[in-house]
N, C-alpha and C. Protein backbone atom coordinates (compact mmCIF):
# COMPACT_ATOMS: atom_id res chain seq x y z
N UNK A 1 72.07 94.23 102.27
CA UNK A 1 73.36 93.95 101.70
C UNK A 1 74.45 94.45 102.66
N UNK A 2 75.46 93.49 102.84
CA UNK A 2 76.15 93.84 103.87
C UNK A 2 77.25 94.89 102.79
N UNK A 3 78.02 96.38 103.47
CA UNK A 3 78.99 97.21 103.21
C UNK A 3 80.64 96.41 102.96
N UNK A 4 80.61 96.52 101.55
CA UNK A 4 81.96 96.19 101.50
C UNK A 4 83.12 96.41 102.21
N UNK A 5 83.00 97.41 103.26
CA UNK A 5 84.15 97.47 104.23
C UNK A 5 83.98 96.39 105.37
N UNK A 6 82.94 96.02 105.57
CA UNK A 6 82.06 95.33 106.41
C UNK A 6 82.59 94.13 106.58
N UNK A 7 82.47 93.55 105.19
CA UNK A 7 82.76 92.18 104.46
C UNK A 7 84.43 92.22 104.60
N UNK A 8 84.80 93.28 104.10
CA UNK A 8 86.74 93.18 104.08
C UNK A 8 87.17 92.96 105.71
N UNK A 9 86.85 93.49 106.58
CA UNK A 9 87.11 93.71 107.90
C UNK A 9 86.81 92.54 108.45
N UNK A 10 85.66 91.70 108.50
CA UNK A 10 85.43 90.45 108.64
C UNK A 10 86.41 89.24 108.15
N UNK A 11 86.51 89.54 106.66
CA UNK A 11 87.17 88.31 106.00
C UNK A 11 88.72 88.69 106.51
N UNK A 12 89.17 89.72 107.10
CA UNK A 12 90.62 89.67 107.63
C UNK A 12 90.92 89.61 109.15
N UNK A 13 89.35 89.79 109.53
CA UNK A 13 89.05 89.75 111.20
C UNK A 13 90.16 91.21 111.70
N UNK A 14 89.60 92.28 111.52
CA UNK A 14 90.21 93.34 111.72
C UNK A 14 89.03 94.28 112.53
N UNK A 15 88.96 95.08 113.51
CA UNK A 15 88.22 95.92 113.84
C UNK A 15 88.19 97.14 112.92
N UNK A 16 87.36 97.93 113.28
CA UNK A 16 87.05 99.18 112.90
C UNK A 16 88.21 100.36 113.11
N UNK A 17 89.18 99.85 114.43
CA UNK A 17 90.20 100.84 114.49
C UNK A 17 91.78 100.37 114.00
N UNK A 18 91.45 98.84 113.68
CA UNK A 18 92.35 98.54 112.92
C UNK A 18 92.86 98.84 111.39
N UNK A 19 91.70 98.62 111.01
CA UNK A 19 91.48 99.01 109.75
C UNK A 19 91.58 100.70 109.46
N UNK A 20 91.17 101.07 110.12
CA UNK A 20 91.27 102.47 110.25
C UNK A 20 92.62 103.50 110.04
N UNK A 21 93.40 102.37 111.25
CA UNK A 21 94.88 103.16 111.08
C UNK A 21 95.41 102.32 109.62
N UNK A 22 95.57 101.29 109.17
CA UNK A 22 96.05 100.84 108.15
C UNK A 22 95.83 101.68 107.14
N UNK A 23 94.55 102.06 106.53
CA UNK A 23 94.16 102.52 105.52
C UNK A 23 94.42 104.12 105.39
N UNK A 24 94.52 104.37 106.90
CA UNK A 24 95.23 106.04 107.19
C UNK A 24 93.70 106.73 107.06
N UNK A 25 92.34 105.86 107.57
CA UNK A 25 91.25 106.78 107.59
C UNK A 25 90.67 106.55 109.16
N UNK A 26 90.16 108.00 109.74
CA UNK A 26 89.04 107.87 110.71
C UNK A 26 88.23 106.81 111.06
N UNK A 27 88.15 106.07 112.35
CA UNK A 27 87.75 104.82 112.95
C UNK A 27 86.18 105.63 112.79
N UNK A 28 85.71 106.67 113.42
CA UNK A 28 84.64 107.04 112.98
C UNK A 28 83.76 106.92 111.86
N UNK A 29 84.92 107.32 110.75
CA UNK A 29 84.89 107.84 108.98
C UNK A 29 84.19 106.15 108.95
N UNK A 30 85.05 104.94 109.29
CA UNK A 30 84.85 103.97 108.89
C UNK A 30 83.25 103.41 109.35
N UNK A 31 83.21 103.53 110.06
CA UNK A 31 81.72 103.28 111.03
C UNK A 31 80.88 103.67 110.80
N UNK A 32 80.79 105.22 110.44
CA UNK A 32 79.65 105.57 109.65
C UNK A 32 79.76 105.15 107.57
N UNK A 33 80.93 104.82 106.99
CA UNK A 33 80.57 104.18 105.82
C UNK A 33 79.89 102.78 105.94
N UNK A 34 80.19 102.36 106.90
CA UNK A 34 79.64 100.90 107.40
C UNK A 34 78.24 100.68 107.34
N UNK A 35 77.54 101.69 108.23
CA UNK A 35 76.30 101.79 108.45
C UNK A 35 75.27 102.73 107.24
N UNK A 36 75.98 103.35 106.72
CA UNK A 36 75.75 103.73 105.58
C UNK A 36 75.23 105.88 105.82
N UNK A 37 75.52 105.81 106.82
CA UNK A 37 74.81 107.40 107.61
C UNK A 37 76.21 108.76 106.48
N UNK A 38 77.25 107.87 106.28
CA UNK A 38 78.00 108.80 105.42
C UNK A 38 78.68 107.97 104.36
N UNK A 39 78.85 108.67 103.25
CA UNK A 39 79.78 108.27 102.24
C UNK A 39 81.25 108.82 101.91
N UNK A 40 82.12 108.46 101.82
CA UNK A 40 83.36 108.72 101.27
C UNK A 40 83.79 109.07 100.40
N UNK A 41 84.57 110.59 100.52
CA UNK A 41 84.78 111.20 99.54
C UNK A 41 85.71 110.06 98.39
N UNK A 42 85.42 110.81 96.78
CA UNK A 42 86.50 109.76 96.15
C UNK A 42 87.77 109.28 96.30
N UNK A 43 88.71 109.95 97.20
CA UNK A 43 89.89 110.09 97.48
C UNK A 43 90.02 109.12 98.72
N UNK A 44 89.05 109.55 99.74
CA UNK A 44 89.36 108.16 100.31
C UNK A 44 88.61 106.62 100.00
N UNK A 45 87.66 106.86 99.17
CA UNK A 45 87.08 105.49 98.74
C UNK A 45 88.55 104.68 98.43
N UNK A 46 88.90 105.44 97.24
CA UNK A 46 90.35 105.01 96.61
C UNK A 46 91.33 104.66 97.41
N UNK A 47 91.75 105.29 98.96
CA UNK A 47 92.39 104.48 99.65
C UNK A 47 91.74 103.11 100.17
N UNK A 48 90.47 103.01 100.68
CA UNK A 48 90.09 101.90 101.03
C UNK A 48 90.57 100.88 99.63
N UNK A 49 89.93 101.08 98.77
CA UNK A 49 90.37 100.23 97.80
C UNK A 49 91.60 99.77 97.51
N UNK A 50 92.53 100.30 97.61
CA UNK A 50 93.71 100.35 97.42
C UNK A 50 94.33 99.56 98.72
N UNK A 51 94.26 99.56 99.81
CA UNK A 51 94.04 98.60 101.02
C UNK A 51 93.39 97.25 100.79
N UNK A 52 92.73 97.05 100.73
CA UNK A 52 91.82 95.79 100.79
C UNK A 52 92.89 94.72 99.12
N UNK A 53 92.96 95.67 97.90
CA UNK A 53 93.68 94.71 97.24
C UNK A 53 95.19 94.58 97.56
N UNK A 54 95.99 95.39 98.91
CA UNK A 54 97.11 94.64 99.03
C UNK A 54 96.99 93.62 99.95
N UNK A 55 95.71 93.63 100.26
CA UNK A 55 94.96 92.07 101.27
C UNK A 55 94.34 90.98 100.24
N UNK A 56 94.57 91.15 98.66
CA UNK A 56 93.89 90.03 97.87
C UNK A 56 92.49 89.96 98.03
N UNK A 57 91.75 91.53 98.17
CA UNK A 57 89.99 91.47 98.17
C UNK A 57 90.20 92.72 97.01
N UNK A 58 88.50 92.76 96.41
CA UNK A 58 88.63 93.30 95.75
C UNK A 58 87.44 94.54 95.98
N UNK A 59 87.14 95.51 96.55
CA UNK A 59 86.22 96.48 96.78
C UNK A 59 86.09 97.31 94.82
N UNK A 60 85.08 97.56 94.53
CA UNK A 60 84.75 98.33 93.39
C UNK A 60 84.05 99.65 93.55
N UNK A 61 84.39 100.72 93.41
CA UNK A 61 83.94 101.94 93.34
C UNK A 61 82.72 102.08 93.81
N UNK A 62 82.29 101.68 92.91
CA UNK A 62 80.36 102.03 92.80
C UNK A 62 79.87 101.15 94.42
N UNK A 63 80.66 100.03 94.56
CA UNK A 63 79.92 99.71 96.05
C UNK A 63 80.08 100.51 97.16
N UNK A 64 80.66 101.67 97.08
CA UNK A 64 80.63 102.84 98.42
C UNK A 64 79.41 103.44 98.07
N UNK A 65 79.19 103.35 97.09
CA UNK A 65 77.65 104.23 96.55
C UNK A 65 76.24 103.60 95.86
N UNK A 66 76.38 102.51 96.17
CA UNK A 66 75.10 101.52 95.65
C UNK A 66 73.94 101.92 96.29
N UNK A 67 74.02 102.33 97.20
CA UNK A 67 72.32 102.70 98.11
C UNK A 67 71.79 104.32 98.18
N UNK A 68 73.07 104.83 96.96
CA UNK A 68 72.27 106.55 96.83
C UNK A 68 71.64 106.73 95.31
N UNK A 69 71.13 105.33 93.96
CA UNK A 69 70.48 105.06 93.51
C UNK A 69 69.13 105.03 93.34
């Protein structure tokens, strides 16, 4: 399953350090939620989220954390 940041970054054709400064998080931070090696605290999940719907996508909580089930 591809990472909902994954999918957002694609569907706006944005890199990893683009996205990064927009959302006001670590190009790193982002790369490893990508690959799945770290997860995001709630505070910044909530910024990603909060990003992606002033782009008209919709990221949901639980998909930063679907693969620690």
């Amino acid at each position: 399953m591809t990472h909902p940041l994954l999918r957002l970054r694609e569907k706006l054709n944005l890199t990893q350090h683009e996205l990064s400064r927009a959302a006001h998080v670590g190009q790193s931070n982002i790369s490893h939620y990508e690959c799945g090696s770290r997860y995001p605290v709630v505070k910044t999940a909530i910024k990603l989220i909060r990003f992606a719907k002033s782009k008209g996508m919709t990221i949901l909580l639980h998909e930063f954390y679907e693969d620690l089930k």
